[in-house]
N, C-alpha and C. Protein backbone atom coordinates (compact mmCIF):
# COMPACT_ATOMS: atom_id res chain seq x y z
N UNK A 1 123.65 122.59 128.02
CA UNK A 1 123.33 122.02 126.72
C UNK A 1 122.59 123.06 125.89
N UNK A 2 123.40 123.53 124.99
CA UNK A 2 123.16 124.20 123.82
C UNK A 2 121.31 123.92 123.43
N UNK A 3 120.60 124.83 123.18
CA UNK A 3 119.10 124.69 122.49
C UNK A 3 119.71 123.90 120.74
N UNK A 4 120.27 124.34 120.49
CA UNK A 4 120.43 124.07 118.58
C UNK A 4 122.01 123.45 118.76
N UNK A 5 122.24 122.61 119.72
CA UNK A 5 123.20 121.60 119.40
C UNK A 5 122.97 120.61 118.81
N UNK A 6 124.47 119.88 118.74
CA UNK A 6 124.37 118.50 118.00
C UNK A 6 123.43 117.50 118.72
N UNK A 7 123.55 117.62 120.65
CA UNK A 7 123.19 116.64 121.48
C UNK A 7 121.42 116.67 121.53
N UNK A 8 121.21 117.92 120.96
CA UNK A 8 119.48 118.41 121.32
C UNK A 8 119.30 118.04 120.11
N UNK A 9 119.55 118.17 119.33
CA UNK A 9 119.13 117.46 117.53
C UNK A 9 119.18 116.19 117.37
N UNK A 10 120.22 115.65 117.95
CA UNK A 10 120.00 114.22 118.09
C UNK A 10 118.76 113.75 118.97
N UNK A 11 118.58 114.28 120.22
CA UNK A 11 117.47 114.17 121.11
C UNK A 11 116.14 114.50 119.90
N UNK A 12 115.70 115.19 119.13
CA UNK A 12 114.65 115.82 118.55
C UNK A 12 114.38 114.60 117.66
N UNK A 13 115.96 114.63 117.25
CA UNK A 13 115.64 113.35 115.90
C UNK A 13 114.98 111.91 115.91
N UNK A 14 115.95 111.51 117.28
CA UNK A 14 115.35 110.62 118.20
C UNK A 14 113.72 110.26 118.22
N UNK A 15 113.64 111.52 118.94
CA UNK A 15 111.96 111.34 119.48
C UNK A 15 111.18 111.14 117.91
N UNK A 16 111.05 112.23 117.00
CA UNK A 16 110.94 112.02 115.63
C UNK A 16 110.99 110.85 115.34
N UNK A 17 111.94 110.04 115.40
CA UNK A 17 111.62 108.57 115.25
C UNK A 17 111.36 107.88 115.39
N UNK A 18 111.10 108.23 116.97
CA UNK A 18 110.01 106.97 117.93
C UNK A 18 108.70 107.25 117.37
N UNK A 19 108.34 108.42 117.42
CA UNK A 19 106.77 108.86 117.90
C UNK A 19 105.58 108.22 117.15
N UNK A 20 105.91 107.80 115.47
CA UNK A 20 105.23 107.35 114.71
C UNK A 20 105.21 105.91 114.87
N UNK A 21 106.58 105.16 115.25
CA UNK A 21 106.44 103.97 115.62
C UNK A 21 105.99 103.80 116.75
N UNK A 22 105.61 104.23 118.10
CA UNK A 22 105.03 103.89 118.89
C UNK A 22 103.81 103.93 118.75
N UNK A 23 103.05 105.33 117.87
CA UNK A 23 101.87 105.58 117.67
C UNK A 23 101.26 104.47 116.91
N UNK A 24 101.69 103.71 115.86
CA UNK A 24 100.84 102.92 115.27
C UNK A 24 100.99 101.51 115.81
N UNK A 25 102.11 101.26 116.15
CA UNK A 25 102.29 100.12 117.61
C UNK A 25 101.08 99.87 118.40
N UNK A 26 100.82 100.95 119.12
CA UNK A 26 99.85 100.89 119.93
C UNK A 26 98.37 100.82 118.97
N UNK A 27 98.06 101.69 118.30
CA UNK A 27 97.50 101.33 117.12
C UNK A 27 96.88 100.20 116.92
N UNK A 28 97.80 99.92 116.32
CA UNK A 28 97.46 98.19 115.62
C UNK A 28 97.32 97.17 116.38
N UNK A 29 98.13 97.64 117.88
CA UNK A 29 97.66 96.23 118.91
C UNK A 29 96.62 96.56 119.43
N UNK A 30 95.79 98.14 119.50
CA UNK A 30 94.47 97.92 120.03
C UNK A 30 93.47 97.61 118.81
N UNK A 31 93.84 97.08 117.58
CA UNK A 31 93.05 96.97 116.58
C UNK A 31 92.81 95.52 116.84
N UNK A 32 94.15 94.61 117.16
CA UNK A 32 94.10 93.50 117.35
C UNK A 32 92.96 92.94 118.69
N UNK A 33 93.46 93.61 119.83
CA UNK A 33 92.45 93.64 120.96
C UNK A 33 91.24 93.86 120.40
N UNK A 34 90.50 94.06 119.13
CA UNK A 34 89.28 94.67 119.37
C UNK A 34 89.03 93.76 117.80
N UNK A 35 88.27 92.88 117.87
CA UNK A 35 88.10 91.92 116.70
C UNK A 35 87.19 92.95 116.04
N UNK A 36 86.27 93.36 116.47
CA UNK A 36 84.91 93.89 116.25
C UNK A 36 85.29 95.39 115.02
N UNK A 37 86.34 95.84 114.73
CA UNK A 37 87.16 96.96 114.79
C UNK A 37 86.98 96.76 113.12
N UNK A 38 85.88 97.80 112.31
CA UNK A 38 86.00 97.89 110.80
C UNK A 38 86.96 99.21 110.04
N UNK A 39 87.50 99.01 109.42
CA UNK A 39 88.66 99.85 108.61
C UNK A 39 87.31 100.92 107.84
N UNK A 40 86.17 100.51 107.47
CA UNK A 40 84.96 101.36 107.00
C UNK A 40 83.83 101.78 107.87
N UNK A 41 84.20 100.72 108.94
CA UNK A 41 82.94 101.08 109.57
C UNK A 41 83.29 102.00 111.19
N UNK A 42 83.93 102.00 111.14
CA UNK A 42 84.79 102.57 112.60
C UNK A 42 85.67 104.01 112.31
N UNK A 43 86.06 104.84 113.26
CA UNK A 43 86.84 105.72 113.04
C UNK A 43 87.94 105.14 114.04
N UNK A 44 89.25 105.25 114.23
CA UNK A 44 90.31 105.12 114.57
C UNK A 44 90.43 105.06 116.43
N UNK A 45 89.44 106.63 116.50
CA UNK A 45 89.34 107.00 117.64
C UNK A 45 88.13 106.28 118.38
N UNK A 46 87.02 105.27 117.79
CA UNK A 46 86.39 104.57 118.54
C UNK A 46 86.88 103.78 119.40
N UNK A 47 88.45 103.34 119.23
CA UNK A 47 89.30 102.16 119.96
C UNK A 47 89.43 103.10 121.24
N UNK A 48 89.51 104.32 121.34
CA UNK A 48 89.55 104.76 122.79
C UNK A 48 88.89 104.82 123.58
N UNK A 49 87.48 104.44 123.40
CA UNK A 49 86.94 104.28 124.36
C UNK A 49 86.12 102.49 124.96
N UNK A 50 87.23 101.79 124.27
CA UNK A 50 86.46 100.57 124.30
C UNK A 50 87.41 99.72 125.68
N UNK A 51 86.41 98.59 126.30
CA UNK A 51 87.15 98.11 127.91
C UNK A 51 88.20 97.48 127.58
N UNK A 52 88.85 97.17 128.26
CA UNK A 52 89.61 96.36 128.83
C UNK A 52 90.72 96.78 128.40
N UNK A 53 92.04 96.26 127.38
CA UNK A 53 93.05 96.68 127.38
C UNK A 53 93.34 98.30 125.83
N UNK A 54 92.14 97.68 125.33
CA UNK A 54 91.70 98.20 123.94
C UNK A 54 92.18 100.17 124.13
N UNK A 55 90.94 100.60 125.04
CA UNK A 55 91.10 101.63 125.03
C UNK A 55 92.32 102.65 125.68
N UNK A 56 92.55 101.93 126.79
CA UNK A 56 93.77 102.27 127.52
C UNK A 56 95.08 102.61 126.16
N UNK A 57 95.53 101.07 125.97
CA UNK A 57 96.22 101.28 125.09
C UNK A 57 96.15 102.14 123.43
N UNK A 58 95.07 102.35 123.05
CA UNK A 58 95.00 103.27 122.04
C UNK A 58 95.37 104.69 122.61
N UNK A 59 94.97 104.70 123.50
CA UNK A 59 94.37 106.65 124.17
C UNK A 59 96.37 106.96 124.42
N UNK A 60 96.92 105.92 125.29
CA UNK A 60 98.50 106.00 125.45
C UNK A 60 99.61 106.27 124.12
N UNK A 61 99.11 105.59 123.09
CA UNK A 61 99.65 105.54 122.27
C UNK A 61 99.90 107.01 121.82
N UNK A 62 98.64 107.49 121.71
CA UNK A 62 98.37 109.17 120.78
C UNK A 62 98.69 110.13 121.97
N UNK A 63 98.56 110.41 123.06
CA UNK A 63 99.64 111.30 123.73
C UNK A 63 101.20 110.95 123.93
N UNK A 64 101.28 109.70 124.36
CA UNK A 64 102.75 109.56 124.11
C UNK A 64 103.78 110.00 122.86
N UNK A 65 103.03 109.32 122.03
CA UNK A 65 103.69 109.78 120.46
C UNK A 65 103.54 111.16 120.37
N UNK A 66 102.47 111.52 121.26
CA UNK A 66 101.76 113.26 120.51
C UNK A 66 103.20 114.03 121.20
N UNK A 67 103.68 113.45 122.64
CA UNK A 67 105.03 114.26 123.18
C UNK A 67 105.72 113.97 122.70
N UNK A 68 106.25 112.72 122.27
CA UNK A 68 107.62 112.95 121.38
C UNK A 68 107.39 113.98 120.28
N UNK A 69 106.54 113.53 119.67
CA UNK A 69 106.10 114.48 118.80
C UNK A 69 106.60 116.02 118.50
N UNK A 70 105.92 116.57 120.10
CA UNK A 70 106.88 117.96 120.49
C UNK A 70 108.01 118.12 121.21
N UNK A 71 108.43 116.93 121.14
CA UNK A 71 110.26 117.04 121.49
C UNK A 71 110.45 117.46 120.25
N UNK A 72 110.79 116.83 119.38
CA UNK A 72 110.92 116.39 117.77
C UNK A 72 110.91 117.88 117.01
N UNK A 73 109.27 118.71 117.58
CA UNK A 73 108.91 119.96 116.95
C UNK A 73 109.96 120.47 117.19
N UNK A 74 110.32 120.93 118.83
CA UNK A 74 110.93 121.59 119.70
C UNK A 74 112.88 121.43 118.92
N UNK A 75 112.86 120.57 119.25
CA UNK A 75 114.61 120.03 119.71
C UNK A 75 115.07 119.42 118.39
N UNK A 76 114.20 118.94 117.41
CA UNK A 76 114.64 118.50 116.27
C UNK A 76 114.47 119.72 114.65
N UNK A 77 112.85 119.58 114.54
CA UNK A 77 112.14 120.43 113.73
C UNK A 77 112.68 121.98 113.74
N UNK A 78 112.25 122.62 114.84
CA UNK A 78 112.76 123.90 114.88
C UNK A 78 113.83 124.31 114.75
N UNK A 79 115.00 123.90 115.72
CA UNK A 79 116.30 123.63 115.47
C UNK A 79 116.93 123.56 114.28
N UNK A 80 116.48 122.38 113.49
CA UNK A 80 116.55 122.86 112.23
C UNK A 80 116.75 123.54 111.27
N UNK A 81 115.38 124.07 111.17
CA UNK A 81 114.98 125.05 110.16
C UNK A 81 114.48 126.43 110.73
N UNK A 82 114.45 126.56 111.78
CA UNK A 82 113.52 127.76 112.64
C UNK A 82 114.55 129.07 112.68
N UNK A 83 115.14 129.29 111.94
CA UNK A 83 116.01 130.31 111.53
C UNK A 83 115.67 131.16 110.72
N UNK A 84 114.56 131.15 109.99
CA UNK A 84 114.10 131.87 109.03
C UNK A 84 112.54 132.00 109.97
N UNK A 85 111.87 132.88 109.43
CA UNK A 85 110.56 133.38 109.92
C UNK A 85 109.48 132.06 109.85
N UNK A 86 109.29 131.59 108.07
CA UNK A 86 109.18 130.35 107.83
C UNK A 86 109.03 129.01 108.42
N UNK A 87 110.21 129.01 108.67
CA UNK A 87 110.67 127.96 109.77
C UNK A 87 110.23 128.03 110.85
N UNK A 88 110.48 129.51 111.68
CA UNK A 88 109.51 128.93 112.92
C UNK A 88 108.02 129.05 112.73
N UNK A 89 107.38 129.63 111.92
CA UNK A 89 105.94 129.33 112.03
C UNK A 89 105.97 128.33 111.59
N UNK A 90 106.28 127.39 110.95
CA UNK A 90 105.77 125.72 109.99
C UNK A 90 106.21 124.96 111.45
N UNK A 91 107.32 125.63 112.44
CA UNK A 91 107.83 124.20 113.49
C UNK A 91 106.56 124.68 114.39
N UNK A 92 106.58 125.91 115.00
CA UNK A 92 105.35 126.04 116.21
C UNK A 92 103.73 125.34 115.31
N UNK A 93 103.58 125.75 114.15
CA UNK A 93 102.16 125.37 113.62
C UNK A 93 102.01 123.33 113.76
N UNK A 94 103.68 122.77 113.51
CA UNK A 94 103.31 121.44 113.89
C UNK A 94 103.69 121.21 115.52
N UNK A 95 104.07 121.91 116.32
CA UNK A 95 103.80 121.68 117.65
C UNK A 95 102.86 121.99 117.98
N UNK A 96 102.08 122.60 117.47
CA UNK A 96 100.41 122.76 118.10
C UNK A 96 100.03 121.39 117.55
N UNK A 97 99.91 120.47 116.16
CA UNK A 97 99.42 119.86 115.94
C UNK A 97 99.61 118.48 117.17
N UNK A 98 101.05 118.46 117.43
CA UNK A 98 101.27 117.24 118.46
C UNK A 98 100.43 117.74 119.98
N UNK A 99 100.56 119.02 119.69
CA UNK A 99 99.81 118.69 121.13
C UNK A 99 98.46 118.89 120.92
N UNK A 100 97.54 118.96 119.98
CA UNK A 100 96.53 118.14 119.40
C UNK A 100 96.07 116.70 119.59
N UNK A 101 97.68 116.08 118.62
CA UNK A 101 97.64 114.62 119.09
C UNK A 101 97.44 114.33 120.39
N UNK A 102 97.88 114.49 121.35
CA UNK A 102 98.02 114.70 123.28
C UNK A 102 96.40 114.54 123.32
N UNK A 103 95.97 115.55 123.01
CA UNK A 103 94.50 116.02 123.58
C UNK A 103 93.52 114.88 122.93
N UNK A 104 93.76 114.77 122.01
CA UNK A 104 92.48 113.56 121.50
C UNK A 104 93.29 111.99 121.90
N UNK A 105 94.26 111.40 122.87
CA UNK A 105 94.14 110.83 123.53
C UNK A 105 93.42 110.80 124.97
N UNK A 106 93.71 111.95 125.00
CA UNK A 106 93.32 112.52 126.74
C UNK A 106 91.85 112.72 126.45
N UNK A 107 91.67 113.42 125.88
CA UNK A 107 90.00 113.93 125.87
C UNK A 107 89.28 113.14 124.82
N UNK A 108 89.16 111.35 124.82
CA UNK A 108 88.64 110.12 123.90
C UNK A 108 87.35 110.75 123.97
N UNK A 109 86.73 109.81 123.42
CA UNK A 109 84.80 110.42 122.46
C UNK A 109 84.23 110.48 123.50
N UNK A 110 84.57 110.34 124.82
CA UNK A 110 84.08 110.37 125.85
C UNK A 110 83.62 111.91 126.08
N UNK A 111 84.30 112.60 125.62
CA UNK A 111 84.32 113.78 126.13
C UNK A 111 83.95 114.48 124.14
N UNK A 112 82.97 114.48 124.07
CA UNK A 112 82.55 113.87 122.49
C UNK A 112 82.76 115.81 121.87
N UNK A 113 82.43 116.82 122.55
CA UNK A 113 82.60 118.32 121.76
C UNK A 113 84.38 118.23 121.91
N UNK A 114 84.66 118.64 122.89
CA UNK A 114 86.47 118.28 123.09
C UNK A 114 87.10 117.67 122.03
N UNK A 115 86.89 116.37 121.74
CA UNK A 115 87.82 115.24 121.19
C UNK A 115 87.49 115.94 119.63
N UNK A 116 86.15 116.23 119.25
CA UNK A 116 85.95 116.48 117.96
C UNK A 116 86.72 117.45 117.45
N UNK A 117 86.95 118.82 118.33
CA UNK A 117 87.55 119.78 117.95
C UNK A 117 89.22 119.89 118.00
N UNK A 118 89.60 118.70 118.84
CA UNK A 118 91.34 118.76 118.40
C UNK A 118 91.61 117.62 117.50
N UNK A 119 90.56 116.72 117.24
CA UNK A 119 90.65 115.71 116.42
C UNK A 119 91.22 116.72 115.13
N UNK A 120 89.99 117.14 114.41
CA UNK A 120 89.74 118.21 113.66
C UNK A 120 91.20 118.86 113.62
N UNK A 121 91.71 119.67 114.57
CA UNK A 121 92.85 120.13 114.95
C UNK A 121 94.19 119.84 114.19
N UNK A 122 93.81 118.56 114.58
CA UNK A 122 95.58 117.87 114.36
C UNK A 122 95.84 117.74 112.63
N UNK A 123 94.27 116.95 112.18
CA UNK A 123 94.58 116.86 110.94
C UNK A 123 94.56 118.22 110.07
N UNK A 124 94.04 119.24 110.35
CA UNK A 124 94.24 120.22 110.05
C UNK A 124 95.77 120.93 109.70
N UNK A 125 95.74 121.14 110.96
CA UNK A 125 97.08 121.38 111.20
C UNK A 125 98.13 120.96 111.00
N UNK A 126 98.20 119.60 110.74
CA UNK A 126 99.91 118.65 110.28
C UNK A 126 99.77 119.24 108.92
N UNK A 127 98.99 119.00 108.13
CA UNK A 127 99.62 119.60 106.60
C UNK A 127 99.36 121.03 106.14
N UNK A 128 99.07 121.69 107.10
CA UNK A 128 99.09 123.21 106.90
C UNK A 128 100.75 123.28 107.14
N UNK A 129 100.92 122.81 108.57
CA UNK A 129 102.71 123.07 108.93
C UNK A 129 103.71 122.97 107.69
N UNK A 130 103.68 121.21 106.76
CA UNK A 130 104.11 120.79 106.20
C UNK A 130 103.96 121.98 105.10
N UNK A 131 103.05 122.46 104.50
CA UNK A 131 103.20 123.38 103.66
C UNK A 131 103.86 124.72 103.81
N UNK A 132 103.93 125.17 105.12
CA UNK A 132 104.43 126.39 105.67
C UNK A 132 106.24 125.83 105.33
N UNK A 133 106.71 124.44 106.38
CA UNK A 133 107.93 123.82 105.81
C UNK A 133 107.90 124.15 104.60
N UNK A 134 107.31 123.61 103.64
CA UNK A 134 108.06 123.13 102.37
C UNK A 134 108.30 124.42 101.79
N UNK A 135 107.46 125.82 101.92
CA UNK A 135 107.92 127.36 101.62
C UNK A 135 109.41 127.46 102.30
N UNK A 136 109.83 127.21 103.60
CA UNK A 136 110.75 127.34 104.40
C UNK A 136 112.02 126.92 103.63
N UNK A 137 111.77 125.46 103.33
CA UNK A 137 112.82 124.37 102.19
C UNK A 137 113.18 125.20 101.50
N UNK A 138 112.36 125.47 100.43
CA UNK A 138 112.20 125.92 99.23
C UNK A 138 113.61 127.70 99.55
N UNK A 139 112.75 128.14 100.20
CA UNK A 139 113.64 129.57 100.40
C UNK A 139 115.32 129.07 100.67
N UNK A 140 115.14 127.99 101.82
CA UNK A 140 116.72 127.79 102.46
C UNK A 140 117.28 127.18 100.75
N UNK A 141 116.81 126.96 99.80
CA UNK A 141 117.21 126.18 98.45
C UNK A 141 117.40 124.43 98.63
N UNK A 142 116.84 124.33 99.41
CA UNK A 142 116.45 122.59 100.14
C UNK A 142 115.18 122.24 98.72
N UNK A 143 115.52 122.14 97.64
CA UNK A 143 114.12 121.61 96.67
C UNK A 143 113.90 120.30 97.11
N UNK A 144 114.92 119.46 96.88
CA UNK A 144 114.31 118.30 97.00
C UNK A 144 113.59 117.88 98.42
N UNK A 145 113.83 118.51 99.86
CA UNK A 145 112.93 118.22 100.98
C UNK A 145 112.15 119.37 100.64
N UNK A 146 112.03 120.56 99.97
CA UNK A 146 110.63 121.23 99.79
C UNK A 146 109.91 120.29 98.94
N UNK A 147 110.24 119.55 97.61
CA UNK A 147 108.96 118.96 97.13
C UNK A 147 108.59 117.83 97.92
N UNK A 148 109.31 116.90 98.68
CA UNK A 148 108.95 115.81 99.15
C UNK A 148 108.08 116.46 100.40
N UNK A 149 107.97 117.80 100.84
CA UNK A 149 106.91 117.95 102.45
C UNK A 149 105.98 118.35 101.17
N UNK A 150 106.07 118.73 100.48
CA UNK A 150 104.85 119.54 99.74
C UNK A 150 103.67 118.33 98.90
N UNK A 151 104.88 116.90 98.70
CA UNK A 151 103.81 115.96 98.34
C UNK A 151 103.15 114.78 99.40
N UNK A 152 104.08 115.04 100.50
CA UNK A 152 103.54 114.45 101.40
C UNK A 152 102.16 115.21 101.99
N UNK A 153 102.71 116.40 102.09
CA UNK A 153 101.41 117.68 102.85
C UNK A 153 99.83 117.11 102.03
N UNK A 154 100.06 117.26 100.42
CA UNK A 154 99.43 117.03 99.70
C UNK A 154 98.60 115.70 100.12
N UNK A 155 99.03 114.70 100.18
CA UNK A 155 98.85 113.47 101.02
C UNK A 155 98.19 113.09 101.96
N UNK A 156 98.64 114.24 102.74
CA UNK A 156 97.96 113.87 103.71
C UNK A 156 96.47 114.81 103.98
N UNK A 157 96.59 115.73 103.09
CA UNK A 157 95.32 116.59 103.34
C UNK A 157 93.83 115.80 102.09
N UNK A 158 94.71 115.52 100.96
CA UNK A 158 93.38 114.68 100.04
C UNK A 158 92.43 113.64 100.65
N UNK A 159 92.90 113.09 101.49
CA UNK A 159 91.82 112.11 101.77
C UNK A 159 90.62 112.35 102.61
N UNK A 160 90.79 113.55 103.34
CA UNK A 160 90.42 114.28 103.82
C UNK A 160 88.90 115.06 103.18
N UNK A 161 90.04 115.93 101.57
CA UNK A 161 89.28 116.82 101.23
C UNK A 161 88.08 115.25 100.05
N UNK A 162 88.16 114.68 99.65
CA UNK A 162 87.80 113.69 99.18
C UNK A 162 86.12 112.96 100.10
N UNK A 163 86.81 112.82 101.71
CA UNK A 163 85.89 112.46 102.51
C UNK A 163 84.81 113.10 102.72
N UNK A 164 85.23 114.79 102.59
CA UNK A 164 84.02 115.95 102.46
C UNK A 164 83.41 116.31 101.52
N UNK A 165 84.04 115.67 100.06
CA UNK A 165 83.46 116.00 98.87
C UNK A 165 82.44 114.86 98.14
N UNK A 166 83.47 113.30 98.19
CA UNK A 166 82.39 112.55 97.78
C UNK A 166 82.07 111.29 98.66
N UNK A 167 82.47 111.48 99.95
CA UNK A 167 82.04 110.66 101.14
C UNK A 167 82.90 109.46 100.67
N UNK A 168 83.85 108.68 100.20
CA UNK A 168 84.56 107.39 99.68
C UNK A 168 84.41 105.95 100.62
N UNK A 169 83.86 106.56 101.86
CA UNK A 169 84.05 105.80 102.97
C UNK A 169 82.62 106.11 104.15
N UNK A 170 82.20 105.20 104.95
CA UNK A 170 80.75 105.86 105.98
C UNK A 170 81.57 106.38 106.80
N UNK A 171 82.87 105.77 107.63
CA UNK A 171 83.49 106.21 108.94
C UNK A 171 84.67 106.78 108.22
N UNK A 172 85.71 107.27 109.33
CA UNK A 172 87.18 107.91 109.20
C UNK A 172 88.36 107.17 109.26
N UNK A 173 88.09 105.91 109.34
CA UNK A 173 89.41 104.65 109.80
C UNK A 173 90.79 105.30 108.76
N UNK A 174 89.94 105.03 107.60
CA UNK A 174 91.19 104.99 106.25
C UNK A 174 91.42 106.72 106.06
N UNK A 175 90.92 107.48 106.21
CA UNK A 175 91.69 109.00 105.53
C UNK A 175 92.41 109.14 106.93
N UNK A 176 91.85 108.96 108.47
CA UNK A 176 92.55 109.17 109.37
C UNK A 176 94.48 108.78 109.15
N UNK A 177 93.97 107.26 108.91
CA UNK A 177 95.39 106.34 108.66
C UNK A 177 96.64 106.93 107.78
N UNK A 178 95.74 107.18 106.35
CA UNK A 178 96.47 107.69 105.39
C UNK A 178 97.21 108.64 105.74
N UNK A 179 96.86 109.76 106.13
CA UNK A 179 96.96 110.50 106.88
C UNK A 179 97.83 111.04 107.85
N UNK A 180 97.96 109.69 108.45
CA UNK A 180 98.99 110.05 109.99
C UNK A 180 99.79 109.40 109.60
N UNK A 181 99.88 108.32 108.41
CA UNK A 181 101.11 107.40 108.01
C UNK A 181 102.27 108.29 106.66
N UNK A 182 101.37 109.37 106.65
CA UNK A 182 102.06 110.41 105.25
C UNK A 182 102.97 111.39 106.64
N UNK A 183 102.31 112.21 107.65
CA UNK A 183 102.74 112.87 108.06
C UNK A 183 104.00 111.87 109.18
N UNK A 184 103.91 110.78 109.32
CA UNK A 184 104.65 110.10 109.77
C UNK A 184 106.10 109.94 109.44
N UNK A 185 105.96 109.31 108.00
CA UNK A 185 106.99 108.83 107.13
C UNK A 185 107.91 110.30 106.33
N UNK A 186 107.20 111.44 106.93
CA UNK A 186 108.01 112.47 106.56
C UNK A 186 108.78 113.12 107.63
N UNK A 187 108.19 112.86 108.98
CA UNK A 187 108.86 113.16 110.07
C UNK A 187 109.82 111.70 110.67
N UNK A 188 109.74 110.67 109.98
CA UNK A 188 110.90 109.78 109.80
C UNK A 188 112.04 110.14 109.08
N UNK A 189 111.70 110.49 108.12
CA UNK A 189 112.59 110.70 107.06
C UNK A 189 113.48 111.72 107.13
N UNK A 190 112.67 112.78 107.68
CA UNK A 190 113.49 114.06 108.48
C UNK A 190 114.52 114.00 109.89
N UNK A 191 113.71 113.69 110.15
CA UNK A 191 114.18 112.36 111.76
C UNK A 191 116.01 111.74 111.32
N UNK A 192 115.95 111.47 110.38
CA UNK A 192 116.58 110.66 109.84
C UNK A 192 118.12 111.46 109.12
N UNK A 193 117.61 112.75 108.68
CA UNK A 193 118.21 113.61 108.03
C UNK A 193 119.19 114.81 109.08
N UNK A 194 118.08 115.07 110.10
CA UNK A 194 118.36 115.31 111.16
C UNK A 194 120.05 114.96 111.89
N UNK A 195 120.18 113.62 112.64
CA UNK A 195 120.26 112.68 113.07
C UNK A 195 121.87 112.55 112.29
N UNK A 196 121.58 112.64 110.87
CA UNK A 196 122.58 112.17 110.00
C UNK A 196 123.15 113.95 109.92
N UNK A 197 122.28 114.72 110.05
CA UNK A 197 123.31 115.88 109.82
C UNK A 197 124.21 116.35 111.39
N UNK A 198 123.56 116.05 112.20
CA UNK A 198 124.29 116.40 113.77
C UNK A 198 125.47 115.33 114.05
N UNK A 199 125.09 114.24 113.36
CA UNK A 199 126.33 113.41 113.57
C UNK A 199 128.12 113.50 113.28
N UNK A 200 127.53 114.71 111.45
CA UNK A 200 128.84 114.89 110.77
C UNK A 200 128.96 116.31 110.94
N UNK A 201 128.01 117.06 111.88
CA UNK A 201 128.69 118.21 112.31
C UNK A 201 128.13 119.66 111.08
């Protein structure tokens, strides 16, 4: 099996499409498990370390998704576009970010220097990639998926720069969210594009 076949692009696209739906799946049912759980007053990653089914299932969610994730980088993303110089730095810069994601399941606040620094990591890193992409787009003459990573990138990095500038919020619940639901819905969408281009060859 070919690295940059139809059957491995479909596999990439695939995972790409799970990864965000499983991630907030799990998500939202450990939000549900956890009444106590404030959108202002909580960060995202407090659900990982809480008993019973709460934390388990949050911490599963964000490495699982974080590997599809780097299927997706790997077998979908790169594949892709990783033909140009561009391309592969924007696909390896978001496979570091998934396996980011990985690590701040694995290493919950429990492990409180660790978790901070790939936390940090991931969001960093998803819309740096996305911007490295949307240069990549842009060169292959792809405008319309260069502006759509470039306003998603955008997206997903403001709430961020917002949180450090005029605090909008006490905890991280909502820029986290925003956040992983921008870099989500663009690796759906790609996922998607993917998927639809390996099909017709």
């Amino acid at each position: 099996m070919r690295f940059n076949s139809a059957r491995t692009q479909r596999i990439g696209a695939t995972a790409g499409f799970a990864a965000p739906v499983l991630a907030f799946t799990c998500i939202l049912l450990a939000i549900a498990s956890y009444p106590k759980f404030s959108w202002t007053g909580n960060a995202l990653s407090d659900l990982g370390v809480m008993k019973g089914l709460t934390g388990p299932l949050f911490n599963f969610g964000l490495y699982a998704s974080g590997f599809l994730g780097s299927i997706f980088a790997i077998f979908g993303l790169y594949a892709h576009i990783g033909k140009s110089n561009l391309g592969k730095a924007g696909s390896v810069v978001f496979a570091a970010a998934t396996v980011a994601l990985i690590a701040i399941g694995v290493f919950n606040e429990s492990f409180s220097g660790t978790h901070f620094t790939v936390s940090v990591a991931f969001f960093v890193l998803a819309p740096i990639s996305l911007f490295i992409l949307a240069c990549a787009f842009a060169f292959k003459r792809h405008t319309e998926m260069a502006a759509f990573t470039v306003g998603v990138g955008v997206v997903a990095a403001v709430p961020w720069i917002l949180e450090f500038t005029v605090h909008y919020v006490p905890k991280v619940a909502i820029p986290e969210t925003i956040s992983a639901l921008a870099v989500s819905a663009w690796s759906m969408f790609l996922s998607y594009r993917i998927a639809k281009q390996a099909k017709t060859g």
